[in-house]
Protein backbone atom coordinates (compact mmCIF):
# COMPACT_ATOMS: atom_id res chain seq x y z
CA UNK A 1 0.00 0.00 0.00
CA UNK A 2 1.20 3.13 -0.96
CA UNK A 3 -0.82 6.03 0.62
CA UNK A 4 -0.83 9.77 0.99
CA UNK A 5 -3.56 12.32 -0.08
CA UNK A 6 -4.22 14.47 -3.03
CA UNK A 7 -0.53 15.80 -4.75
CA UNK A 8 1.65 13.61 -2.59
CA UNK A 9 3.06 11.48 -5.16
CA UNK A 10 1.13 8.14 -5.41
CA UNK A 11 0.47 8.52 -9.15
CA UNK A 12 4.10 9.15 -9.60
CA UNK A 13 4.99 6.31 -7.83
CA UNK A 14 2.49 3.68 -10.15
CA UNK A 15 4.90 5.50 -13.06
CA UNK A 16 8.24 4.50 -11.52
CA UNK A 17 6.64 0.96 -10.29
CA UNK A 18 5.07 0.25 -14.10
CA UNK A 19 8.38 1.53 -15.85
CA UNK A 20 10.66 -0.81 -13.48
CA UNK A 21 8.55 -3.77 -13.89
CA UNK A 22 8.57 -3.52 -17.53
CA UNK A 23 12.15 -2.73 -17.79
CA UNK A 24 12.84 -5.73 -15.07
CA UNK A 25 10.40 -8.70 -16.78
CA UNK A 26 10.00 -9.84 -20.42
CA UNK A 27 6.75 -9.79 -21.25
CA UNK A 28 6.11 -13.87 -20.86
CA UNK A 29 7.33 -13.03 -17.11
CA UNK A 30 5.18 -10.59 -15.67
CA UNK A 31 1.25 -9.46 -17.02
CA UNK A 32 0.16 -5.92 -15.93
CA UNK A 33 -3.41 -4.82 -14.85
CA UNK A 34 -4.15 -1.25 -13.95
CA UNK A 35 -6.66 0.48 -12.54
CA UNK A 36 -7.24 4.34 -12.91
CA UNK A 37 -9.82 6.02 -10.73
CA UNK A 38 -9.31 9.70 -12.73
CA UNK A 39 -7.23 9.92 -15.88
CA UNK A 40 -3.68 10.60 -15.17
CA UNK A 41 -1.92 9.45 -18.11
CA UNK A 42 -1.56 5.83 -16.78
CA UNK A 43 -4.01 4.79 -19.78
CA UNK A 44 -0.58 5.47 -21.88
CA UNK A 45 0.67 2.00 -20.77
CA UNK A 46 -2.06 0.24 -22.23
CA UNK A 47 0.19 -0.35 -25.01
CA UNK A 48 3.06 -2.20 -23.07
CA UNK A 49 3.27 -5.87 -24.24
CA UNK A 50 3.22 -6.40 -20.80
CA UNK A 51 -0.48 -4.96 -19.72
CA UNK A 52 -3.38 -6.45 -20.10
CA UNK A 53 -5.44 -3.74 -19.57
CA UNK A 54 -5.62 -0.15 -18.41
CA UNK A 55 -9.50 0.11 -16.63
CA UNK A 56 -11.64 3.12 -15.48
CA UNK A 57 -14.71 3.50 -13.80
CA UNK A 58 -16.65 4.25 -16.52
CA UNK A 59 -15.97 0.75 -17.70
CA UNK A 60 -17.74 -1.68 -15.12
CA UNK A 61 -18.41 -4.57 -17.25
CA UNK A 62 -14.57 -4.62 -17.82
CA UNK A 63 -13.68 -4.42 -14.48
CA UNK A 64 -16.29 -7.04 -13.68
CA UNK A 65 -14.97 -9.72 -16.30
CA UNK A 66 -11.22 -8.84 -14.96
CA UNK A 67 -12.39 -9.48 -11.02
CA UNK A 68 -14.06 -12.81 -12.23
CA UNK A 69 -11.01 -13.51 -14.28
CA UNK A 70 -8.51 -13.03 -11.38
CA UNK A 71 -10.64 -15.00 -9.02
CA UNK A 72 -10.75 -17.79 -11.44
CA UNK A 73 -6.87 -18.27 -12.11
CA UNK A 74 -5.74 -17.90 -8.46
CA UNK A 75 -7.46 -21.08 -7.64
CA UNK A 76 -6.29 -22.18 -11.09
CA UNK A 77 -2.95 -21.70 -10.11
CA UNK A 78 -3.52 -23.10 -6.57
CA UNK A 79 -4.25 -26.89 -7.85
CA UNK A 80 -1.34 -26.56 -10.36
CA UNK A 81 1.24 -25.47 -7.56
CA UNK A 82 2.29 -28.68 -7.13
CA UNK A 83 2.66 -29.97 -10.33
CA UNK A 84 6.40 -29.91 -10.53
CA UNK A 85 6.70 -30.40 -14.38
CA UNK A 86 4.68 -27.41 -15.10
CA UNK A 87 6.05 -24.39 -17.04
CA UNK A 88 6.51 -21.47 -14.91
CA UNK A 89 3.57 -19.13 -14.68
CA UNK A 90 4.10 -15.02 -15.65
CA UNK A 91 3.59 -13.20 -12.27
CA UNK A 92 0.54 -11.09 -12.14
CA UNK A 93 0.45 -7.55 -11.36
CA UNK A 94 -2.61 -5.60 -11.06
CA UNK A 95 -1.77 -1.52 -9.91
CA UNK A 96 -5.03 0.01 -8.15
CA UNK A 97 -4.58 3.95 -8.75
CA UNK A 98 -7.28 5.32 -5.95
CA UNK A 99 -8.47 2.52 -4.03
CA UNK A 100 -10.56 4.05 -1.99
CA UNK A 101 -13.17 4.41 -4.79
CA UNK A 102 -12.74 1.34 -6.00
CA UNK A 103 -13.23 -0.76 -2.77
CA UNK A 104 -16.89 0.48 -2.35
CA UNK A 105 -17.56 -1.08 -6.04
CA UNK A 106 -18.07 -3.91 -6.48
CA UNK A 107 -6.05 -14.75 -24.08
CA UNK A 108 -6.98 -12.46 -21.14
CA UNK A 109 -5.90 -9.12 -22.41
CA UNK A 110 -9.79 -7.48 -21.15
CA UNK A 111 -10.27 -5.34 -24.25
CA UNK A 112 -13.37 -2.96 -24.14
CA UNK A 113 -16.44 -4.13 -25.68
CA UNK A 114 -16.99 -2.84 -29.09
CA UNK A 115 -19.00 0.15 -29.62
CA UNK A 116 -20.04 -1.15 -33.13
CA UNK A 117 -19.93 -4.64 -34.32
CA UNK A 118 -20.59 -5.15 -37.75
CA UNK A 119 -23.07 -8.45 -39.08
CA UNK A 120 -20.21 -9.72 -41.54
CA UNK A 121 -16.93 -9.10 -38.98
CA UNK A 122 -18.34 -11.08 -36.36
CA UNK A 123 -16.03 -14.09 -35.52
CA UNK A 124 -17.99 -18.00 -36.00
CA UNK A 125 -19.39 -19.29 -32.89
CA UNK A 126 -16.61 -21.67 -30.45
CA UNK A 127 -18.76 -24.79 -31.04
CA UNK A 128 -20.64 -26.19 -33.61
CA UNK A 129 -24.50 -25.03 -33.64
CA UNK A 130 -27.41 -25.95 -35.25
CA UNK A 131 -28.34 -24.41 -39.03
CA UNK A 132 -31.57 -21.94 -37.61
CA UNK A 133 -28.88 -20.85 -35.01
CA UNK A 134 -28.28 -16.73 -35.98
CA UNK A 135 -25.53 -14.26 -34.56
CA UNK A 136 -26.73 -11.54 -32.22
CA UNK A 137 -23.66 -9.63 -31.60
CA UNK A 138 -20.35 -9.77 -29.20
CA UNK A 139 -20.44 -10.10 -25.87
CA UNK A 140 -20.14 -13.03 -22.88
CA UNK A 141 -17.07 -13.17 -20.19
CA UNK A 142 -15.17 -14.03 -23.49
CA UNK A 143 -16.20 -11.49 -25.77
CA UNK A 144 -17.49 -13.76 -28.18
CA UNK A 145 -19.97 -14.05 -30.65
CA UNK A 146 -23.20 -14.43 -28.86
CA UNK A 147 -26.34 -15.66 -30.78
CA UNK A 148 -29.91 -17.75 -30.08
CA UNK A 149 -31.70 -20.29 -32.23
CA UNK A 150 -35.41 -18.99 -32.58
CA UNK A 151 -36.57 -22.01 -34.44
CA UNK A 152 -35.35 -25.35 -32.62
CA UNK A 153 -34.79 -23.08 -29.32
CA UNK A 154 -37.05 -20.70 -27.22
CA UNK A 155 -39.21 -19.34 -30.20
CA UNK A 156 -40.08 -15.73 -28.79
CA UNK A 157 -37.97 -12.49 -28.65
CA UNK A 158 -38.76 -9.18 -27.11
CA UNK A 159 -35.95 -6.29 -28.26
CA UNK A 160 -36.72 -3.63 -25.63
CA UNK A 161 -35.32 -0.50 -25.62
CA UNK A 162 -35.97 3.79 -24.97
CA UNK A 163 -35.78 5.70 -28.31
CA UNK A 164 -32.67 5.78 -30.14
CA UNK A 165 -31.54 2.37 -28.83
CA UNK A 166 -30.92 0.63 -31.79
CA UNK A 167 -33.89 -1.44 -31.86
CA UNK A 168 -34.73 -1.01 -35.56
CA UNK A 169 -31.42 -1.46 -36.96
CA UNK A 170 -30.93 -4.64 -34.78
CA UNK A 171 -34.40 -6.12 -36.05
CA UNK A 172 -32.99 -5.62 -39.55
CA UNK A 173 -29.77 -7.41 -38.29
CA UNK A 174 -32.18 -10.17 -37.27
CA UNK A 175 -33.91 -10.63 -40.61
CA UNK A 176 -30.37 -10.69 -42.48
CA UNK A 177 -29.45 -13.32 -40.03
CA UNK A 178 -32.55 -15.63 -40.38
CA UNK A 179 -32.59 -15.02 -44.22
CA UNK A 180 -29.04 -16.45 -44.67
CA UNK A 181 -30.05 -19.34 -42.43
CA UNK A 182 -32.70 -19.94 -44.88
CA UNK A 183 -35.74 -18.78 -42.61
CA UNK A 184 -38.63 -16.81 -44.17
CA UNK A 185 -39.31 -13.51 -42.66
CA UNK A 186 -42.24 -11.56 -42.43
CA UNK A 187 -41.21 -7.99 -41.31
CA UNK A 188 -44.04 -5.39 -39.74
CA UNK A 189 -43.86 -2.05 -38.99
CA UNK A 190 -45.70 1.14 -39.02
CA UNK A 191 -45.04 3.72 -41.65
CA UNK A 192 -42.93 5.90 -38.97
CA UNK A 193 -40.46 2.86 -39.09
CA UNK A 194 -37.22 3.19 -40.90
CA UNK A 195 -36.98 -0.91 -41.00
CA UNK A 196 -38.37 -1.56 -44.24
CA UNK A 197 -35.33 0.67 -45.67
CA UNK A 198 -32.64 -1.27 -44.03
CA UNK A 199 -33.92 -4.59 -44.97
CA UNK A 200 -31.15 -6.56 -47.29
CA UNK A 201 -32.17 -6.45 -50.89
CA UNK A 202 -33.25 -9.46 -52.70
CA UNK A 203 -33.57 -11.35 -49.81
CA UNK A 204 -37.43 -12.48 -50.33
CA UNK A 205 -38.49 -10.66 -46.72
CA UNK A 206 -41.90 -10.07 -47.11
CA UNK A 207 -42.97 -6.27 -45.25
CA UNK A 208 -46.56 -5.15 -44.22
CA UNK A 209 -46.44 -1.20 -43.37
CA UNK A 210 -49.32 0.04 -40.95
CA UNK A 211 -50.81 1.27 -38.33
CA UNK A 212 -53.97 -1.01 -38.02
CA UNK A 213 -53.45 -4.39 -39.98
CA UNK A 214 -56.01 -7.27 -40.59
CA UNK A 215 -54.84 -10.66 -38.93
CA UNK A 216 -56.20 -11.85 -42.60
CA UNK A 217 -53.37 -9.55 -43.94
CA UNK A 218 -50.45 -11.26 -42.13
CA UNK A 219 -51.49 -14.70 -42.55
CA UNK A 220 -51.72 -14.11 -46.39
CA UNK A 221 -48.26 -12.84 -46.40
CA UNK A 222 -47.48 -16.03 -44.44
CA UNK A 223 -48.82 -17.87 -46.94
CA UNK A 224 -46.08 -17.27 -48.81
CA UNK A 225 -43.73 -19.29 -46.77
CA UNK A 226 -45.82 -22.53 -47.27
CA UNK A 227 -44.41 -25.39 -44.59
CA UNK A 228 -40.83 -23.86 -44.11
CA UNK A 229 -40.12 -22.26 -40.98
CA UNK A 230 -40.46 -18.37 -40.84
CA UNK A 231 -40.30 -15.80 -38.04
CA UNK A 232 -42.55 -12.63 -38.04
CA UNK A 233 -40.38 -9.39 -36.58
CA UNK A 234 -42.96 -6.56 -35.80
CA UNK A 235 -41.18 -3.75 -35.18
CA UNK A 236 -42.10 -0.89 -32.33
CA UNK A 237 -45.14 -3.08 -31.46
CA UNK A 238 -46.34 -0.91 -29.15
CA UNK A 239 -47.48 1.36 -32.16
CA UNK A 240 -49.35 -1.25 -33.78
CA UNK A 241 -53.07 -2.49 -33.66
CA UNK A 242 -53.37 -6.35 -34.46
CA UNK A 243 -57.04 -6.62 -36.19
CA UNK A 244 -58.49 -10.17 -35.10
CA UNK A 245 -61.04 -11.68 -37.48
CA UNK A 246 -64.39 -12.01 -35.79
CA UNK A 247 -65.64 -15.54 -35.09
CA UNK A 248 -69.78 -15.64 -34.65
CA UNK A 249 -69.17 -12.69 -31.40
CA UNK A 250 -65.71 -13.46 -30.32
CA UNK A 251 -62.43 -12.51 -31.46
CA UNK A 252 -60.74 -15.60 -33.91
CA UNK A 253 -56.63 -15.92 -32.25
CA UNK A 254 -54.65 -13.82 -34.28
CA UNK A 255 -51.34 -15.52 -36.30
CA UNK A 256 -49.54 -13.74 -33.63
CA UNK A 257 -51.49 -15.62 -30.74
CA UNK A 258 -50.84 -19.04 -32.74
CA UNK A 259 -46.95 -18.27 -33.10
CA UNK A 260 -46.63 -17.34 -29.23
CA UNK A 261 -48.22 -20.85 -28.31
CA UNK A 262 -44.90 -23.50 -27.60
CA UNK A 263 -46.84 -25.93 -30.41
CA UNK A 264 -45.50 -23.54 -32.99
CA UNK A 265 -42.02 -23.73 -31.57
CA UNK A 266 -39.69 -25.56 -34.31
CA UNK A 267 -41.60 -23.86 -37.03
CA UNK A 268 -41.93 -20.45 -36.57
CA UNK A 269 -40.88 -17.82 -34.54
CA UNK A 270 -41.81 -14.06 -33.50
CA UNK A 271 -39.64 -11.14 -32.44
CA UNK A 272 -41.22 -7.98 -31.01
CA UNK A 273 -39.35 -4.63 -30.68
CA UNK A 274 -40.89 -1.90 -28.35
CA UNK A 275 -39.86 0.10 -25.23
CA UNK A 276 -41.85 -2.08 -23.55
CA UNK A 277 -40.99 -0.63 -19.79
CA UNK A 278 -44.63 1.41 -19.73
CA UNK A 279 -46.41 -1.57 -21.24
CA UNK A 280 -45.18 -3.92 -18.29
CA UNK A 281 -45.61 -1.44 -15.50
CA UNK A 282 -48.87 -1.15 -16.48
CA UNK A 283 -49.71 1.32 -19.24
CA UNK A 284 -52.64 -0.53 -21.63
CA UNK A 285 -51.39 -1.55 -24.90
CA UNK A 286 -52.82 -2.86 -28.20
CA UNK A 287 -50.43 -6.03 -27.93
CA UNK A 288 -49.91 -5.95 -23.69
CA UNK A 289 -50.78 -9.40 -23.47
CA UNK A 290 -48.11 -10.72 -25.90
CA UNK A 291 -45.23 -8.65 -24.37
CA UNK A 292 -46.15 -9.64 -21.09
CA UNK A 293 -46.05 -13.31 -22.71
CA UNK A 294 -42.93 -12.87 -24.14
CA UNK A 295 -41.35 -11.65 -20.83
CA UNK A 296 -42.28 -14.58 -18.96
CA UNK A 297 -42.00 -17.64 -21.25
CA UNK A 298 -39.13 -16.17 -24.03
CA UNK A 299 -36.04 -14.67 -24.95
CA UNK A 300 -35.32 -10.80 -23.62
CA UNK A 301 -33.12 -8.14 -25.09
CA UNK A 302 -32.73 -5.31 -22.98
CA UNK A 303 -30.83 -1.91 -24.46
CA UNK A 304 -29.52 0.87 -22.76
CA UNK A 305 -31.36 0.11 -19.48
CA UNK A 306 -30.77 3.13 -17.65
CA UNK A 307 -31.98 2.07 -14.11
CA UNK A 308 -34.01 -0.71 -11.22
CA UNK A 309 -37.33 -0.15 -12.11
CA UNK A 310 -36.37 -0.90 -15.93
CA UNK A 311 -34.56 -3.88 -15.37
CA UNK A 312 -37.19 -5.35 -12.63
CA UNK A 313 -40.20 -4.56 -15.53
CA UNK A 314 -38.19 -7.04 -17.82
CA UNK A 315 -37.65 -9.70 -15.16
CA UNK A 316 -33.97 -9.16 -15.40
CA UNK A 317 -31.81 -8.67 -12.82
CA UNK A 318 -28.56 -6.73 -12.36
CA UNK A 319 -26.13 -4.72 -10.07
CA UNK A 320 -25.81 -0.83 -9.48
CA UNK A 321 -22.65 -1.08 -11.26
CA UNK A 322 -24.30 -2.34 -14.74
CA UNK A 323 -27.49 0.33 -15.76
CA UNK A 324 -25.46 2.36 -18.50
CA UNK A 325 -27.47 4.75 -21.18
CA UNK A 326 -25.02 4.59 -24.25
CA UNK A 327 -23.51 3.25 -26.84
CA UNK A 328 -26.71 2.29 -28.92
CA UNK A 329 -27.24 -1.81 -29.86
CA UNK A 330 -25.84 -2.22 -25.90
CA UNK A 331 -27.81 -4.33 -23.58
CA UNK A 332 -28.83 -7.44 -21.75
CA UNK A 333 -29.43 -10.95 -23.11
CA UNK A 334 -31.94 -12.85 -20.86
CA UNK A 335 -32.25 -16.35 -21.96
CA UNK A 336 -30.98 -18.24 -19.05
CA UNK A 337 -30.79 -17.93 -15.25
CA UNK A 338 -28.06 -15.19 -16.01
CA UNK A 339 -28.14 -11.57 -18.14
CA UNK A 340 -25.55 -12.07 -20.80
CA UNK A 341 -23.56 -8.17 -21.66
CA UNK A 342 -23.64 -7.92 -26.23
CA UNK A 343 -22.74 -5.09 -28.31
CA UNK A 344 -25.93 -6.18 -30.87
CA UNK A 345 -24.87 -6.60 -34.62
CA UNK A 346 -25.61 -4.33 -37.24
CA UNK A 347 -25.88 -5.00 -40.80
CA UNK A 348 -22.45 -4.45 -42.42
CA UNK A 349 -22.64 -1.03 -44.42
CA UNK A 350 -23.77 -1.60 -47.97
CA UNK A 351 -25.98 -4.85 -47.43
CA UNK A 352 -29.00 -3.26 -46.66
CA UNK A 353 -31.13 -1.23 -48.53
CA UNK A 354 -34.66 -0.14 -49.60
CA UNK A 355 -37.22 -3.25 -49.49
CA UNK A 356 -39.23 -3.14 -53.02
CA UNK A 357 -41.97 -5.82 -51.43
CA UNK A 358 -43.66 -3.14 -49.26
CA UNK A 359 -46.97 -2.24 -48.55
């Protein structure tokens, strides 16, 4: 421990201490971790081959992945100890720069998740998956491609997310995704919705435009896709009113209410983007009932979530350390007992365009 207060040398001394280990150590001796409460020009040693990582605290799911990192190779290295023909371990040095805001907070080189992550430049998944499985982004204590099977796994997606999350340009990430995994697509959106312009070309996605749309509409365009498997994206669902067709003096299920049921699971699929926070804390919506349905029985994408109440709506939980606002296409992956940190794809720039097959 090194201590003294503001201007009495302690950043100057992580200098000398970083220069002399590097000068001291190759770079297969001794791995550097440092952590910088307020920038001081540390961040400069970030490009040492000897340092893993320089981290702020403006970067908590770094920090987070590092702690679980650390924790995981000390008792690594603990049962290896005594293995006496093992080759000698580089010594691991992590420099805390301000501790005393960091104690109240709660290949590994730890580099920042990307702020963009283009469709085409993600990496293939680790292990083999099935042929409906699709790429969602980057993300995962690895920081590797992350991605969900809609068709053979958990059929239902809700992308939630404020305005000027991303939602729309991930939902045309989607249908790129299920289209080269041979899935049909049926894309929905009102006329407000820049989706059917970023839809690939020539990819056979069928779009419906509208604010108030006849269940007879949608299943017609399903149609199309005979017995194949296809997924139906409705984009900002919240603006949308689903017209049932009238049976004697009830309301018929619409294809929507057939799709959510787990009998369709394996052959089709449905993907909802809204900010869906008012809808689950209560505000009446035209399609409440199949968010809420969604919430408790599918997948969950949450972007940007900028606080508790949020989080809680979307039955996902998470610590004070990991509500962020920014970058756009950001969030939380629900699909197990976990939340799962993805920079979202995007489609890579000049493989989307304007959709002719709109209406």
């Amino acid at each position: 421990m090194v201590a003294g207060g503001p201007q009495s040398g302690r950043t100057t001394f992580a200098r000398t201490l970083i220069t002399s280990l590097a000068t001291r150590f190759r770079p297969d001796q001794a791995h550097l971790y440092v952590f910088e409460r307020h920038p001081a020009g540390l961040s400069d040693y970030s490009r040492l081959p000897h340092c893993g990582g320089v981290f702020s605290p403006a970067e908590p799911d770094r920090i987070r992945r590092l702690v679980t990192w650390l924790d995981q190779e000390v008792h690594r290295r603990a049962t290896t100890r005594s293995m006496s023909k093992a080759a000698p371990l580089p010594r691991i040095v992590v420099i805390i720069e301000g501790w005393e805001h960091f104690e109240d907070h709660s290949d590994p080189a730890f580099p920042a998740l990307p702020t963009h992550a283009p469709l085409d430049e993600l990496p293939g998944p680790e292990t083999p998956q099935s042929p409906t499985w699709i790429p969602l982004g980057v993300g995962g204590p690895e920081h590797t491609t992350v991605g969900v099977d809609l068709i053979q796994g958990p059929h239902l997606l809700l992308l939630s997310g404020p305005h000027g999350s991303g939602r729309t340009t991930i939902a045309a990430e989607l249908a790129h995704s299920l289209r080269r995994a041979g899935i049909g697509v049926l894309a929905i959106a009102p006329p407000r919705s820049p989706l059917p312009h970023l839809l690939p070309e020539d990819s056979g996605v069928r779009v419906l435009t509208g604010i108030s749309l006849k269940d007879s509409e949608l299943r017609d365009a399903a149609a199309a896709f005979g017995d194949g498997p296809y997924a139906v994206i409705l984009d900002d669902a919240d603006h949308i009113t689903l017209l049932p067709t009238q049976q004697g003096f009830t309301d018929a299920p619409t294809l929507l209410d057939d799709i959510a049921r787990l009998s369709a699971r394996g052959h089709q699929a449905l993907v909802l983007t809204a900010d869906a926070t008012p809808v689950l804390t209560g505000f009446p919506g035209p399609l409440a009932r199949l968010i809420n349905t969604i919430v408790a029985t599918g997948n969950r994408i949450l972007l940007t979530p900028a606080g508790r109440p949020t989080a809680v709506a979307h039955n996902i939980t998470l610590e004070p350390d990991q509500y962020f606002t920014a970058p756009p296409g950001r969030g939380y992956l629900a699909a197990g007992r976990s939340p799962v940190l993805v920079q979202l794809a995007t489609p890579q720039p000049g493989s989307v365009g304007r959709q002719g097959d709109t209406r």
